[in-house]
Every structure is written in structure tokens, then in C-alpha cells.
PDB file of N, CA and C in Angstrom:
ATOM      1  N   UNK A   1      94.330 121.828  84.008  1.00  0.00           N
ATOM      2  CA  UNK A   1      93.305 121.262  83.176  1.00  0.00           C
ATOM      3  C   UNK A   1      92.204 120.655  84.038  1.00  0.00           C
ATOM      4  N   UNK A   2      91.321 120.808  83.318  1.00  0.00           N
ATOM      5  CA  UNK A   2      90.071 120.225  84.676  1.00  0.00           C
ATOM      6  C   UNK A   2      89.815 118.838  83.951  1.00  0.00           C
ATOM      7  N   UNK A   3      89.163 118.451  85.155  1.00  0.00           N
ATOM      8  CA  UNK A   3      89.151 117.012  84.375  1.00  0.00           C
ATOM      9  C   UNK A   3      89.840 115.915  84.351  1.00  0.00           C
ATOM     10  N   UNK A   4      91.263 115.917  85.078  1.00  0.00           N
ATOM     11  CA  UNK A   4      92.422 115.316  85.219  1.00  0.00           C
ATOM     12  C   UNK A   4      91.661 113.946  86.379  1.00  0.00           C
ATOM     13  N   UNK A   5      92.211 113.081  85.673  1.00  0.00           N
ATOM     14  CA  UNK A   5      91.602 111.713  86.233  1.00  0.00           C
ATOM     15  C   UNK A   5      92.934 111.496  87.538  1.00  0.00           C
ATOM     16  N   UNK A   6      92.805 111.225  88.809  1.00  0.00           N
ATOM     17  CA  UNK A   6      93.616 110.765  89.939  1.00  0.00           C
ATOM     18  C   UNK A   6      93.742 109.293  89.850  1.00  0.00           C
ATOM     19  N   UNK A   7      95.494 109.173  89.662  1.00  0.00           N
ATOM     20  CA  UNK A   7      95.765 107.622  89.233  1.00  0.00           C
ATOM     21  C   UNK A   7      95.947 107.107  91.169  1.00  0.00           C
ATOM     22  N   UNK A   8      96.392 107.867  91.863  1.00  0.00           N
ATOM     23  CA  UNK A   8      96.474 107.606  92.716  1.00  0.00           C
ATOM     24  C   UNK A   8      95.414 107.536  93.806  1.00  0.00           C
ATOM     25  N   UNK A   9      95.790 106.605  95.220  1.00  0.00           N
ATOM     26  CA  UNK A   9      94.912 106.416  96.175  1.00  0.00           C
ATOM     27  C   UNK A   9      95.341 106.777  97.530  1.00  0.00           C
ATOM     28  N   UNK A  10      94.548 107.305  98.422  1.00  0.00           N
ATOM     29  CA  UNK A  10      95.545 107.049  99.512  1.00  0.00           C
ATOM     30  C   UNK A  10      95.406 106.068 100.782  1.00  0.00           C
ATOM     31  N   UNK A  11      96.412 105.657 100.993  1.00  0.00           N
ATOM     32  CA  UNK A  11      96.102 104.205 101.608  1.00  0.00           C
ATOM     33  C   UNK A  11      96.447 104.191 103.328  1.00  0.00           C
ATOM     34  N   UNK A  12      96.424 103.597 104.027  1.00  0.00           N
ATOM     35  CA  UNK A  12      97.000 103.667 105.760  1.00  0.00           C
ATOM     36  C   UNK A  12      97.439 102.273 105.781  1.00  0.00           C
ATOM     37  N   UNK A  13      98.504 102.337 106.510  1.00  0.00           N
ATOM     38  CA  UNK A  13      99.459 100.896 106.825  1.00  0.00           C
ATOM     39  C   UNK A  13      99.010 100.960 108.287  1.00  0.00           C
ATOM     40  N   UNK A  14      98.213  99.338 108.605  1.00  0.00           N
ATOM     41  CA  UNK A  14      97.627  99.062 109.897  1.00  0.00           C
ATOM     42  C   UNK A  14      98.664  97.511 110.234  1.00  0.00           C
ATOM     43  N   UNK A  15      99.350  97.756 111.466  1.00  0.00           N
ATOM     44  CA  UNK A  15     100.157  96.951 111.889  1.00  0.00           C
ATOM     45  C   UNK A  15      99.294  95.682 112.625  1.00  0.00           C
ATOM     46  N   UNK A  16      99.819  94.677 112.392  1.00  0.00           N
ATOM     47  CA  UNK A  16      99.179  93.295 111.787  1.00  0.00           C
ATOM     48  C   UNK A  16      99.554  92.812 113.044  1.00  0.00           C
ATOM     49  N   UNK A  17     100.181  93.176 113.938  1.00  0.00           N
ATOM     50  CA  UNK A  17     100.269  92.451 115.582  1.00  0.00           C
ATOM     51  C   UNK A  17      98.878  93.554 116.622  1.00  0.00           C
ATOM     52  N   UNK A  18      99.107  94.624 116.585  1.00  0.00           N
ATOM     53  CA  UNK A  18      98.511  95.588 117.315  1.00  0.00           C
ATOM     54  C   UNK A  18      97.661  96.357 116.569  1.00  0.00           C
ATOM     55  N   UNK A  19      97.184  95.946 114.777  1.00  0.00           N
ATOM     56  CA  UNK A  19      96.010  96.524 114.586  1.00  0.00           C
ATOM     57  C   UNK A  19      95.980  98.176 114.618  1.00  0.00           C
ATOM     58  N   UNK A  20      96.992  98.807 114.936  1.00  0.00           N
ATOM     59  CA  UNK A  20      96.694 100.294 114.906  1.00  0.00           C
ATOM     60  C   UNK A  20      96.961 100.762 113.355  1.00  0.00           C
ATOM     61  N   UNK A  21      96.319 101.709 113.607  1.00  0.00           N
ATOM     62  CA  UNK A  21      97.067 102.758 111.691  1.00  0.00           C
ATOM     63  C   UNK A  21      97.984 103.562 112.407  1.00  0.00           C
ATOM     64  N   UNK A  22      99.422 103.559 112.075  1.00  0.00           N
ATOM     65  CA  UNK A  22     100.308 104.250 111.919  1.00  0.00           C
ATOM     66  C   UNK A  22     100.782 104.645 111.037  1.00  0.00           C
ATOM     67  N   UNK A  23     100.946 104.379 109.993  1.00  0.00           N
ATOM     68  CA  UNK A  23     101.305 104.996 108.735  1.00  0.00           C
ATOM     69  C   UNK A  23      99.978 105.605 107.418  1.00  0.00           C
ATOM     70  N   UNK A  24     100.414 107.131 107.014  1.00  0.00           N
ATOM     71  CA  UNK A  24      99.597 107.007 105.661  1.00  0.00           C
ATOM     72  C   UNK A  24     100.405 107.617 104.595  1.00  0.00           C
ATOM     73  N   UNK A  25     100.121 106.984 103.338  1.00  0.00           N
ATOM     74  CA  UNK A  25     100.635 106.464 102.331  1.00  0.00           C
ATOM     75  C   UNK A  25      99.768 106.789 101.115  1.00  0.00           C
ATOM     76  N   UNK A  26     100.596 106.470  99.956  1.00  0.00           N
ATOM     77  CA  UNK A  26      99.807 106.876  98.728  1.00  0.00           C
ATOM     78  C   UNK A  26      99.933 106.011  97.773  1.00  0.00           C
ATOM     79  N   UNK A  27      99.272 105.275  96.594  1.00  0.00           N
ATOM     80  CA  UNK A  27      99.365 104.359  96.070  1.00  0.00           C
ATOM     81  C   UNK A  27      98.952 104.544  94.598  1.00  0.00           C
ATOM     82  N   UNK A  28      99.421 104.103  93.683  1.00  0.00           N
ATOM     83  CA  UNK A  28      99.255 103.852  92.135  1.00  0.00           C
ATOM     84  C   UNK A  28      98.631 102.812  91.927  1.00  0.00           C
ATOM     85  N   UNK A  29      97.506 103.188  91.784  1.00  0.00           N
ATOM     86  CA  UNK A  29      95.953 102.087  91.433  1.00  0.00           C
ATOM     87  C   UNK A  29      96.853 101.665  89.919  1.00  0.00           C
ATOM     88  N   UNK A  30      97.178 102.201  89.257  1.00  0.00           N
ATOM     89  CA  UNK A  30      97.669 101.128  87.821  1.00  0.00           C
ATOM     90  C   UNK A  30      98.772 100.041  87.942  1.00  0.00           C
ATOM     91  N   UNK A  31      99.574 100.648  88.766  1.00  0.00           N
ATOM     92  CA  UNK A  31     101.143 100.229  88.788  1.00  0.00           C
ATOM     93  C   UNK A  31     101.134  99.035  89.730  1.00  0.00           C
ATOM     94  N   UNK A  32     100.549  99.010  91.064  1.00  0.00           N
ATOM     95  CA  UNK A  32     100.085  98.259  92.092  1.00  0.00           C
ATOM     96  C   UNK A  32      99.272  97.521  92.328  1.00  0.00           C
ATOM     97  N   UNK A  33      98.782  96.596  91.933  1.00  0.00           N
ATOM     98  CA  UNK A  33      96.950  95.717  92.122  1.00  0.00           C
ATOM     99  C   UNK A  33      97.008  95.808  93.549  1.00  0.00           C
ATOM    100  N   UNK A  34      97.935  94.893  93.670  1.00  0.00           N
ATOM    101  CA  UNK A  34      97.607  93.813  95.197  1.00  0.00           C
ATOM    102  C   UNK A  34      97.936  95.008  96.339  1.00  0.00           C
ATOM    103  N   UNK A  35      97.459  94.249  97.150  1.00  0.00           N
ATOM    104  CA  UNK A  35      97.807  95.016  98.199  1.00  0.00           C
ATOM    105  C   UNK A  35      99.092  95.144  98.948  1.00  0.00           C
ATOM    106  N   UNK A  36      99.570  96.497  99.496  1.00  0.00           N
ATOM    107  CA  UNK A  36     100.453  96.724  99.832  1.00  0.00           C
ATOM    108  C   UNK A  36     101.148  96.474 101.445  1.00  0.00           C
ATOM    109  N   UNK A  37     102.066  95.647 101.369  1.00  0.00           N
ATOM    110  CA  UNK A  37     102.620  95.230 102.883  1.00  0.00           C
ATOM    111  C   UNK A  37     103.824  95.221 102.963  1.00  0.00           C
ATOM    112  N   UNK A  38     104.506  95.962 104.244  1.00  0.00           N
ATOM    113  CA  UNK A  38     105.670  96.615 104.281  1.00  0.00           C
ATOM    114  C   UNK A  38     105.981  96.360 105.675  1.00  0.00           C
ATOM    115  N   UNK A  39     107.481  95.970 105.967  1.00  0.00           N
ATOM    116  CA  UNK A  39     107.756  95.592 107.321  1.00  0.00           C
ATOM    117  C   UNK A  39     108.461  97.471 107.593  1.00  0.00           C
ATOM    118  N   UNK A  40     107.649  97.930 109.320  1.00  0.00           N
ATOM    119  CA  UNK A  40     107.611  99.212 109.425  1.00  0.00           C
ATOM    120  C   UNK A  40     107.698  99.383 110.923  1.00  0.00           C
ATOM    121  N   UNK A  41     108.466 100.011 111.501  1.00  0.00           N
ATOM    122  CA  UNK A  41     108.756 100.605 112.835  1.00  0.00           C
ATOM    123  C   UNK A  41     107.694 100.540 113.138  1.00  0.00           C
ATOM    124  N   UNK A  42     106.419  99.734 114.338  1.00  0.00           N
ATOM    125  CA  UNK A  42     105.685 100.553 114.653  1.00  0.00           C
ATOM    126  C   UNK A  42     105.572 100.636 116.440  1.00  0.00           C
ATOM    127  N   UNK A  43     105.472 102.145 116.997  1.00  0.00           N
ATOM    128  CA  UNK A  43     105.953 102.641 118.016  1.00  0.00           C
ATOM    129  C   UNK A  43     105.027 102.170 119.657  1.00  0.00           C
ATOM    130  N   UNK A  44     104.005 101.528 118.841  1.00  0.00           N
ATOM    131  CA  UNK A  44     103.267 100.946 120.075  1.00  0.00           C
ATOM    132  C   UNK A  44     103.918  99.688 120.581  1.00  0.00           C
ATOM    133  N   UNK A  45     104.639  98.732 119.570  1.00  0.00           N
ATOM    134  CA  UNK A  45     104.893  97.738 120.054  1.00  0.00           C
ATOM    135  C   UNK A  45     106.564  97.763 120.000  1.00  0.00           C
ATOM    136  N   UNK A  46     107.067  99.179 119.862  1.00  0.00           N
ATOM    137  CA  UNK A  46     108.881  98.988 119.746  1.00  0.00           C
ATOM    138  C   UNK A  46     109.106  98.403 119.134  1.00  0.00           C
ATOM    139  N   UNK A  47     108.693  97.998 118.313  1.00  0.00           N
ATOM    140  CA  UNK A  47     109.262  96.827 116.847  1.00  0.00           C
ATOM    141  C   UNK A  47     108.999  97.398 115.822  1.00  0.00           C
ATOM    142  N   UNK A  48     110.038  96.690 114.569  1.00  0.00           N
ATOM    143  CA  UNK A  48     109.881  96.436 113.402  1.00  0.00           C
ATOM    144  C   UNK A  48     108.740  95.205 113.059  1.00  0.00           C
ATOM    145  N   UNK A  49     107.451  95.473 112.533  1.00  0.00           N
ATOM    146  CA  UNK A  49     106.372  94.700 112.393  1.00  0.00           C
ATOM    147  C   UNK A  49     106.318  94.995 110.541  1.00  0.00           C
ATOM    148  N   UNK A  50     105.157  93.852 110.790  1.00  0.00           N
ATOM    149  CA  UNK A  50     104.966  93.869 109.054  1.00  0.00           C
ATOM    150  C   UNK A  50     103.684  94.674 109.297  1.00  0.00           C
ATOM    151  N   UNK A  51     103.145  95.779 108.389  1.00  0.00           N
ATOM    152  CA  UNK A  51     102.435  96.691 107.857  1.00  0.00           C
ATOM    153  C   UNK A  51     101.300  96.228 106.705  1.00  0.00           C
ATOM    154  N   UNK A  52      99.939  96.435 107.213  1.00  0.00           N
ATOM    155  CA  UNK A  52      99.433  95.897 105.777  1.00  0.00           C
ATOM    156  C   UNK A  52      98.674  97.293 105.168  1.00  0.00           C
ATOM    157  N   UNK A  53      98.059  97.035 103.988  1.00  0.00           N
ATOM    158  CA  UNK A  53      97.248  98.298 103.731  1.00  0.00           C
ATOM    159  C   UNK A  53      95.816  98.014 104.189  1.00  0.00           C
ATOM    160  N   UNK A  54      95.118  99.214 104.675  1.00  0.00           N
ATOM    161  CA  UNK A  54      93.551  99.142 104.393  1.00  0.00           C
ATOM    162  C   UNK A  54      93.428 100.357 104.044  1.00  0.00           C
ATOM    163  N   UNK A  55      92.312 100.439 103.419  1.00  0.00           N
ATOM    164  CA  UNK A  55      91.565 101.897 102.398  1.00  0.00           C
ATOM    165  C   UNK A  55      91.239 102.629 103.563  1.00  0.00           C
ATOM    166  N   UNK A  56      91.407 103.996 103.196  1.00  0.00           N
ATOM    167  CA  UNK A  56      90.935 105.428 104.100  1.00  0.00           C
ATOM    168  C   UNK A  56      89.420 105.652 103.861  1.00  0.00           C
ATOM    169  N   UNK A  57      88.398 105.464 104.373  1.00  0.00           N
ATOM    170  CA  UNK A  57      87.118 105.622 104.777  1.00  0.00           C
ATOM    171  C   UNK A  57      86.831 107.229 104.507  1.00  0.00           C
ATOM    172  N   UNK A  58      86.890 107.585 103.355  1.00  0.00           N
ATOM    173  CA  UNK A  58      85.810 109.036 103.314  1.00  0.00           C
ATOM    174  C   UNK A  58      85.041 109.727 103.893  1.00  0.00           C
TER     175      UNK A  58
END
């Protein structure tokens, strides 16, 4: 069907010690307001870090 409205977004998890984007992700603009933060392996710093979201730049 054309016309189909996209409930979803897609988002990147940027690690909150070292600032890199390592993760991308997809998100339910209805289901979800706030923003999304997730504790996540990330491989620059050998740790389990907390993950936040920022928007993917078009």
C-alpha cells in the first residue's frame, strides 16, 4: 500500500564515557518518548558502559 506512515526511527547508541557510536538501532516513536539508554559492551573501552541514544543525521 503506498502511503504507509513509518512508526519507526532509527536511532545510534553513543557511549557516554568515549562518545563513539557503536551501536545502531531502531525505535517506536509511539511506544517510546524518552530517550533510549542501555548499558552495552562497548569495544573501545573493554567495558560494559551505559549507551545513550542520538538521532542519525540524514
Amino acid at each position: 500500500m503506498a502511503g504507509a506512515k513509518v512508526k519507526t526511527e532509527q536511532i545510534h547508541l553513543q557511549c557516554s564515557e568515549c562518545k563513539r557510536k557503536n551501536y545502531i538501532t531502531t525505535k517506536n516513536k509511539q511506544n517510546v518518548q524518552e530517550k533510549l539508554e542501555l548499558k552495552k559492551f562497548c569495544p573501545h573501552d573493554r567495558k560494559h558502559t551505559l549507551h545513550k541514544e542520538i538521532k542519525v543525521s540524514r
